[in-house]
PDB file of N, CA and C in Angstrom:
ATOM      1  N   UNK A   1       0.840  -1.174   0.000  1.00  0.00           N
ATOM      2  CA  UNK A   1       0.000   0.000   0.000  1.00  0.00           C
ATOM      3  C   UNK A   1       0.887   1.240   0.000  1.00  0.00           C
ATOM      4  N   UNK A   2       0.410   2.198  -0.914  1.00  0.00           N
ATOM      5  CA  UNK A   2       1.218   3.421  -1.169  1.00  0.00           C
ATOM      6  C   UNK A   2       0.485   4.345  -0.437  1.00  0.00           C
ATOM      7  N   UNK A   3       0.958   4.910   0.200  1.00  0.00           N
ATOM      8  CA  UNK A   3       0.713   6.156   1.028  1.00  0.00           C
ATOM      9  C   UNK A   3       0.545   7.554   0.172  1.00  0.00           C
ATOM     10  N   UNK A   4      -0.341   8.393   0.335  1.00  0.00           N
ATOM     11  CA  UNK A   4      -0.721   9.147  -0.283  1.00  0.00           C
ATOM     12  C   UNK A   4      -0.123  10.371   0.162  1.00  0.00           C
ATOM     13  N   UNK A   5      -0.415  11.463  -0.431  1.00  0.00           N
ATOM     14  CA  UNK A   5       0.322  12.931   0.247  1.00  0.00           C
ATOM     15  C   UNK A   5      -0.236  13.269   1.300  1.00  0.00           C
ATOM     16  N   UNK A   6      -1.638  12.954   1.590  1.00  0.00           N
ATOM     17  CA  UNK A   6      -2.255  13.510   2.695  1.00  0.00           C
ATOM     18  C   UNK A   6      -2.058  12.178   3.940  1.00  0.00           C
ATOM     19  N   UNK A   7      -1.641  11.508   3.587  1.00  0.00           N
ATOM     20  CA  UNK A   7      -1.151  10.296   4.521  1.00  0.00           C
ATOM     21  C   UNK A   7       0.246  10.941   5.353  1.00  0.00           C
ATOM     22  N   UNK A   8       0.849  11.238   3.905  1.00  0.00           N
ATOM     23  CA  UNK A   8       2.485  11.469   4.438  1.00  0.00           C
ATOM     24  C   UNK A   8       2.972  12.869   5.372  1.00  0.00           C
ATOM     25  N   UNK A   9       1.527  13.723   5.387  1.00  0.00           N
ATOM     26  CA  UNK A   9       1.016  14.991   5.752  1.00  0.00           C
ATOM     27  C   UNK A   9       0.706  14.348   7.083  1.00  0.00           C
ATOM     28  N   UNK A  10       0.151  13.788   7.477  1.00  0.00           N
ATOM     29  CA  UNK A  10      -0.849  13.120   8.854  1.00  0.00           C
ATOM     30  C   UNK A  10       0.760  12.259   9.823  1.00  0.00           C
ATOM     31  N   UNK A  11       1.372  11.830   8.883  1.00  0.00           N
ATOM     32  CA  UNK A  11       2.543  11.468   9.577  1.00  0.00           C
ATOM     33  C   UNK A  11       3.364  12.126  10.067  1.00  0.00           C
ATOM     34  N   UNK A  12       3.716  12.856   9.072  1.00  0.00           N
ATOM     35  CA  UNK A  12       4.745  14.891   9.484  1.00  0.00           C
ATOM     36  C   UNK A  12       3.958  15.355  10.389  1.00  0.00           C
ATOM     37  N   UNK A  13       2.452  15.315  10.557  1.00  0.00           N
ATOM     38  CA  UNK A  13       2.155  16.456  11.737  1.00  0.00           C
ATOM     39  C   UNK A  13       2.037  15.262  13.034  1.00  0.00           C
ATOM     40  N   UNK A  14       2.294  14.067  12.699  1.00  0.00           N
ATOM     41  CA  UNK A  14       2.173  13.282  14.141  1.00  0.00           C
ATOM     42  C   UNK A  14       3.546  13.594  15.077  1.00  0.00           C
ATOM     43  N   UNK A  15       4.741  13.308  13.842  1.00  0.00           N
ATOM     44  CA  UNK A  15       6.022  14.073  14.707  1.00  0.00           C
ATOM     45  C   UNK A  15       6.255  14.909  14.851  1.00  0.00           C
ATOM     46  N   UNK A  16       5.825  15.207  14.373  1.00  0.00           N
ATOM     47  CA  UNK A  16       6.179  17.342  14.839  1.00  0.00           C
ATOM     48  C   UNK A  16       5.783  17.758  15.889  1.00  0.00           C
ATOM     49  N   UNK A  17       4.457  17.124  16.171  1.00  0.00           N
ATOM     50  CA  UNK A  17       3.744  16.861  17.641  1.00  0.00           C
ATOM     51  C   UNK A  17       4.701  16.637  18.653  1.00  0.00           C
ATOM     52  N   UNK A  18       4.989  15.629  17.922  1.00  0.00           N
ATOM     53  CA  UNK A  18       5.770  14.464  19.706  1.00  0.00           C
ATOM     54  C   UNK A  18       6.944  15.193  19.800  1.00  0.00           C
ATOM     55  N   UNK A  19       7.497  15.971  18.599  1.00  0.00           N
ATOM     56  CA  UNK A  19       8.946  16.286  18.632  1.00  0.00           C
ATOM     57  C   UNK A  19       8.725  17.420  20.021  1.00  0.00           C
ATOM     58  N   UNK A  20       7.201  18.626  19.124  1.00  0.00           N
ATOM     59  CA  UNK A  20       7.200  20.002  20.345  1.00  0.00           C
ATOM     60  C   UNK A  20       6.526  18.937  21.535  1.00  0.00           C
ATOM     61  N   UNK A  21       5.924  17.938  21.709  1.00  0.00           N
ATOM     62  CA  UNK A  21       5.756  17.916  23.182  1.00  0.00           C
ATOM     63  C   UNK A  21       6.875  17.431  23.826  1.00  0.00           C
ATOM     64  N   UNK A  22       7.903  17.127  23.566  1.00  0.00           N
ATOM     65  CA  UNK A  22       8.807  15.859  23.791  1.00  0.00           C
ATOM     66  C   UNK A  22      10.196  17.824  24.548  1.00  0.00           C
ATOM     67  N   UNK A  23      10.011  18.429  23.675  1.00  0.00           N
ATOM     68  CA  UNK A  23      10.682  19.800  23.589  1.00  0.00           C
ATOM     69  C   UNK A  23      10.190  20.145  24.909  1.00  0.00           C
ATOM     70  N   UNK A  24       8.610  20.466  24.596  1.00  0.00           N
ATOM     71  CA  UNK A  24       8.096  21.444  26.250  1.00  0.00           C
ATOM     72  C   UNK A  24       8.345  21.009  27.341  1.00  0.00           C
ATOM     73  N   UNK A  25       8.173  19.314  27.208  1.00  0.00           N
ATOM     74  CA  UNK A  25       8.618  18.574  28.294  1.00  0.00           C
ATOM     75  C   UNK A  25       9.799  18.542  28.937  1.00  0.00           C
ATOM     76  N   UNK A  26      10.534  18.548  28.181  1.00  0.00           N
ATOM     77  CA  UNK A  26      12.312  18.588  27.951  1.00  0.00           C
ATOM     78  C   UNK A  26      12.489  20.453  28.800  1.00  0.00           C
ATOM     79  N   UNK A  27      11.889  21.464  28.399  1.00  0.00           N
ATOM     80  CA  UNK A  27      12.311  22.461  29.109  1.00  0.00           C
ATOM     81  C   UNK A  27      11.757  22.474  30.475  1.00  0.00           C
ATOM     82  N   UNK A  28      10.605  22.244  30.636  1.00  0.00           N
ATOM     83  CA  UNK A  28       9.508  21.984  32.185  1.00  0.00           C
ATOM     84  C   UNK A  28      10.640  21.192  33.374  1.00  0.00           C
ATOM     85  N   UNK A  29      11.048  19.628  32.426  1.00  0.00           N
ATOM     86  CA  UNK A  29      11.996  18.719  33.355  1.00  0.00           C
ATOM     87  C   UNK A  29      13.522  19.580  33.576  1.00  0.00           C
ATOM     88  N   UNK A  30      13.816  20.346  32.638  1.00  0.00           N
ATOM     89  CA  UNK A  30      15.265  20.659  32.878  1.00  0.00           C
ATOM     90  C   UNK A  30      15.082  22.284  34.030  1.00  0.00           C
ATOM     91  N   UNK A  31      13.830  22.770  34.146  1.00  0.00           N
ATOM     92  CA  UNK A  31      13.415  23.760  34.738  1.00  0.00           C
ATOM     93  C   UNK A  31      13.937  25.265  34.478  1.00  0.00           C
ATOM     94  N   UNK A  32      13.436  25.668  33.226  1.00  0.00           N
ATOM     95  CA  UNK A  32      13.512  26.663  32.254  1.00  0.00           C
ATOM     96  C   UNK A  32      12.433  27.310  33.144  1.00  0.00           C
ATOM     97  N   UNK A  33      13.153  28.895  33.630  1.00  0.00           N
ATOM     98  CA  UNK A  33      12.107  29.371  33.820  1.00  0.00           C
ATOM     99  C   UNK A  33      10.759  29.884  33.940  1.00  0.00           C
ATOM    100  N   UNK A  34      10.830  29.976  32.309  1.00  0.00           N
ATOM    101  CA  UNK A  34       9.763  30.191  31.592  1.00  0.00           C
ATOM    102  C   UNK A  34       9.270  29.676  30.338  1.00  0.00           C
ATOM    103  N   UNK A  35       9.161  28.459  30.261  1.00  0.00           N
ATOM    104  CA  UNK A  35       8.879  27.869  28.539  1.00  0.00           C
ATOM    105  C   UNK A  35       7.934  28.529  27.884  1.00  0.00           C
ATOM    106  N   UNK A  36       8.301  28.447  26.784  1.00  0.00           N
ATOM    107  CA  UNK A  36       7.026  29.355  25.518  1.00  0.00           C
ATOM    108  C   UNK A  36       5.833  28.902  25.803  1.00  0.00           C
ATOM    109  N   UNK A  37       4.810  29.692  25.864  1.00  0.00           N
ATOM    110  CA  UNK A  37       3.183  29.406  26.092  1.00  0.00           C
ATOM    111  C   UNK A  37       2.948  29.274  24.521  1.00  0.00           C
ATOM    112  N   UNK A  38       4.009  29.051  23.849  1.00  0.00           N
ATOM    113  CA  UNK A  38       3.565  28.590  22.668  1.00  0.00           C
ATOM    114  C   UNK A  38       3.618  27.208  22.264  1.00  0.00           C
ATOM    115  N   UNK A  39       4.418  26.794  22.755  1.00  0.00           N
ATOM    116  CA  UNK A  39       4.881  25.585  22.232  1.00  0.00           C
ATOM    117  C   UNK A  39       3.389  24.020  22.941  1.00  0.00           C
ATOM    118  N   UNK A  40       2.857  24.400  24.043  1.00  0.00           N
ATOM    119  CA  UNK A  40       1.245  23.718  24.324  1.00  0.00           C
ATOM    120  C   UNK A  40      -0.041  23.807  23.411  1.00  0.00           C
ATOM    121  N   UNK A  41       0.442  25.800  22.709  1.00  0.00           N
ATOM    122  CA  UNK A  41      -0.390  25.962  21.845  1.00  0.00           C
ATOM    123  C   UNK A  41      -0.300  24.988  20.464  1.00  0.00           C
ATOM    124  N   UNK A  42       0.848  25.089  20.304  1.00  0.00           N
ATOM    125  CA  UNK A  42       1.021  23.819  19.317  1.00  0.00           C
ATOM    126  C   UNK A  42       0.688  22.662  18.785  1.00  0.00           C
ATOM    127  N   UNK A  43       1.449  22.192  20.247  1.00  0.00           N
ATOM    128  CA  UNK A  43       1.188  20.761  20.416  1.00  0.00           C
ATOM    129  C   UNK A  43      -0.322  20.646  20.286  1.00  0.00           C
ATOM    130  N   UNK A  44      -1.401  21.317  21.449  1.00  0.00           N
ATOM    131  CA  UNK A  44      -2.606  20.967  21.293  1.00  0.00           C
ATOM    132  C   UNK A  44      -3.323  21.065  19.647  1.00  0.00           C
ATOM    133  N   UNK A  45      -2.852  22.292  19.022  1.00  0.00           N
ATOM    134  CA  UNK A  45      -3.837  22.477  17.598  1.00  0.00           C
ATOM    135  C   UNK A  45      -3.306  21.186  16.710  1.00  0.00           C
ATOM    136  N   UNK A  46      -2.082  20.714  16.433  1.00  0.00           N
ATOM    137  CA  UNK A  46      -1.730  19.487  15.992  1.00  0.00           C
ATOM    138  C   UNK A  46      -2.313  18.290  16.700  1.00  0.00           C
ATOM    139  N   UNK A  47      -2.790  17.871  18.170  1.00  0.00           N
ATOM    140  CA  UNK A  47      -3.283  17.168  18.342  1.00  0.00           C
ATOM    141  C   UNK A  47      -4.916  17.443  18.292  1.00  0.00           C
ATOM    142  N   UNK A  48      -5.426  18.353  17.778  1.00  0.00           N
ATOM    143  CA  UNK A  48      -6.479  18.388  17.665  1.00  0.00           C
ATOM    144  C   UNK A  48      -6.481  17.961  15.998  1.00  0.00           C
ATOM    145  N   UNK A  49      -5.574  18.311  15.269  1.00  0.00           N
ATOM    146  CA  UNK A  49      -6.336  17.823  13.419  1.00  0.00           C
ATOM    147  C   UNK A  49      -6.319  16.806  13.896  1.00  0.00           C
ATOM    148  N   UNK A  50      -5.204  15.610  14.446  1.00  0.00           N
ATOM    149  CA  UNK A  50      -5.208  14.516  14.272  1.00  0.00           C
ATOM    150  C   UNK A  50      -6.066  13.583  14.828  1.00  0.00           C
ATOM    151  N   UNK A  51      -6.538  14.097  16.076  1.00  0.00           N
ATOM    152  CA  UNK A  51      -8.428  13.430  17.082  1.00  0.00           C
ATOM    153  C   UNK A  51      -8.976  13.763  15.341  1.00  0.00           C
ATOM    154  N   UNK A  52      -9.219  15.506  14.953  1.00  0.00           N
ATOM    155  CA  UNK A  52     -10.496  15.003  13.928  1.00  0.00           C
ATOM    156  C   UNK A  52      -9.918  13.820  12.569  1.00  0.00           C
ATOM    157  N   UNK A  53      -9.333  13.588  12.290  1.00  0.00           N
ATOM    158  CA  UNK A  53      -9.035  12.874  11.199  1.00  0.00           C
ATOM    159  C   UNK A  53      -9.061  11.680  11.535  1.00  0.00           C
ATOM    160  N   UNK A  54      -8.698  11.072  12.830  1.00  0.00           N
ATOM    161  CA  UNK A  54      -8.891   9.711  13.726  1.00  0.00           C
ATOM    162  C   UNK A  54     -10.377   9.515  13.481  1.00  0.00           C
ATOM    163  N   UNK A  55     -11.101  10.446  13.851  1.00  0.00           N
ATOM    164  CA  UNK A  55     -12.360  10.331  14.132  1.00  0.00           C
ATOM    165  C   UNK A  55     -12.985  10.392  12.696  1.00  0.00           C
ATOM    166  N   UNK A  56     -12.784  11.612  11.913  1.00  0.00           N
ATOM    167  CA  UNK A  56     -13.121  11.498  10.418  1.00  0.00           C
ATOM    168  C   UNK A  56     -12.929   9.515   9.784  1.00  0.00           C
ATOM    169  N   UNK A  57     -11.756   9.060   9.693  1.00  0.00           N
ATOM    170  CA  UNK A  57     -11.621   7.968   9.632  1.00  0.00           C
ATOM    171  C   UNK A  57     -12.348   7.128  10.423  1.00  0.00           C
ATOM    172  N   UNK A  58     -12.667   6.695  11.323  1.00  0.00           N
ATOM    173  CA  UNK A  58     -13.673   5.969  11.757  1.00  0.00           C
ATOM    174  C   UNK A  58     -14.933   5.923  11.483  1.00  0.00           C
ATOM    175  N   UNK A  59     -15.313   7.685  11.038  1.00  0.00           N
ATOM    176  CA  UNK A  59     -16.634   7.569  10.895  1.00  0.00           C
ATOM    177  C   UNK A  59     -16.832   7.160   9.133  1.00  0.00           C
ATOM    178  N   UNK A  60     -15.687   7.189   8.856  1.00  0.00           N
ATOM    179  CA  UNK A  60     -15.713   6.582   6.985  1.00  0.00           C
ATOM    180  C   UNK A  60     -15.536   5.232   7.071  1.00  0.00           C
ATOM    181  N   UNK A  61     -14.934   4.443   7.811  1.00  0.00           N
ATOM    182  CA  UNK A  61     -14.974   3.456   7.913  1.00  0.00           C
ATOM    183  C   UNK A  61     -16.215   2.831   8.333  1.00  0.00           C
ATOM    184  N   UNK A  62     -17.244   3.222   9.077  1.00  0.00           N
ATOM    185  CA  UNK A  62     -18.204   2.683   9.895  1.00  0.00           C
ATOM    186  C   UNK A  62     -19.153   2.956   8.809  1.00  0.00           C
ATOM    187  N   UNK A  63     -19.507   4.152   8.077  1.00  0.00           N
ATOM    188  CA  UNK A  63     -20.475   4.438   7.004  1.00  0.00           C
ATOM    189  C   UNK A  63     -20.008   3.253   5.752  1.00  0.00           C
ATOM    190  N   UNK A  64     -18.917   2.577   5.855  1.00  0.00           N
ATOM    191  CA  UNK A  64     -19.103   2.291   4.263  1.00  0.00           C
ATOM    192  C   UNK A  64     -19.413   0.214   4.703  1.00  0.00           C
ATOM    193  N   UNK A  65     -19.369   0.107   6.171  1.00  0.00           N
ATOM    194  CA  UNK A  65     -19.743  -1.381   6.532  1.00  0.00           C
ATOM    195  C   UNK A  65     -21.594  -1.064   6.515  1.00  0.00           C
ATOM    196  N   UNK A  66     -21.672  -0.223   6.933  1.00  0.00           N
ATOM    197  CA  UNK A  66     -23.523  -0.017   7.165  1.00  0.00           C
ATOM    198  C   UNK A  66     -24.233   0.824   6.208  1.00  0.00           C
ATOM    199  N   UNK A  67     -23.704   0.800   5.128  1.00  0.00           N
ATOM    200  CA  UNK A  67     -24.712   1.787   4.535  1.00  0.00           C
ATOM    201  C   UNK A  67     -23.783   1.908   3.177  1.00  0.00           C
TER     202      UNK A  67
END
């Protein structure tokens, strides 16, 4: 199975994720005064496409067994 662009898109934004949470985490544990209030913003809007597209996918999967 060949992976499509919007596949290979869904993969890039899964690490990019883990990379900035793996980062915020990394400054919080090393005790950076102040980590970017950006970098949660991030992480969360990337983990939010990927809940809807999880979920988009399920619900395409479930419509095409029942209907």
């Amino acid at each position: 199975m060949k992976a499509g662009t919007f596949d290979l898109m869904r993969g890039w934004a899964a690490l990019t994720g883990l990379v900035l949470a793996l980062w915020y985490f990394g400054q919080v544990w090393e005790g950076v005064a102040a980590p970017s209030p950006t970098l949660p913003m991030l992480v969360a809007a990337i983990g939010g496409f990927e809940l809807f597209l999880f979920a988009q996918d399920m619900w395409l999967k479930r419509s095409r067994r029942h209907g």
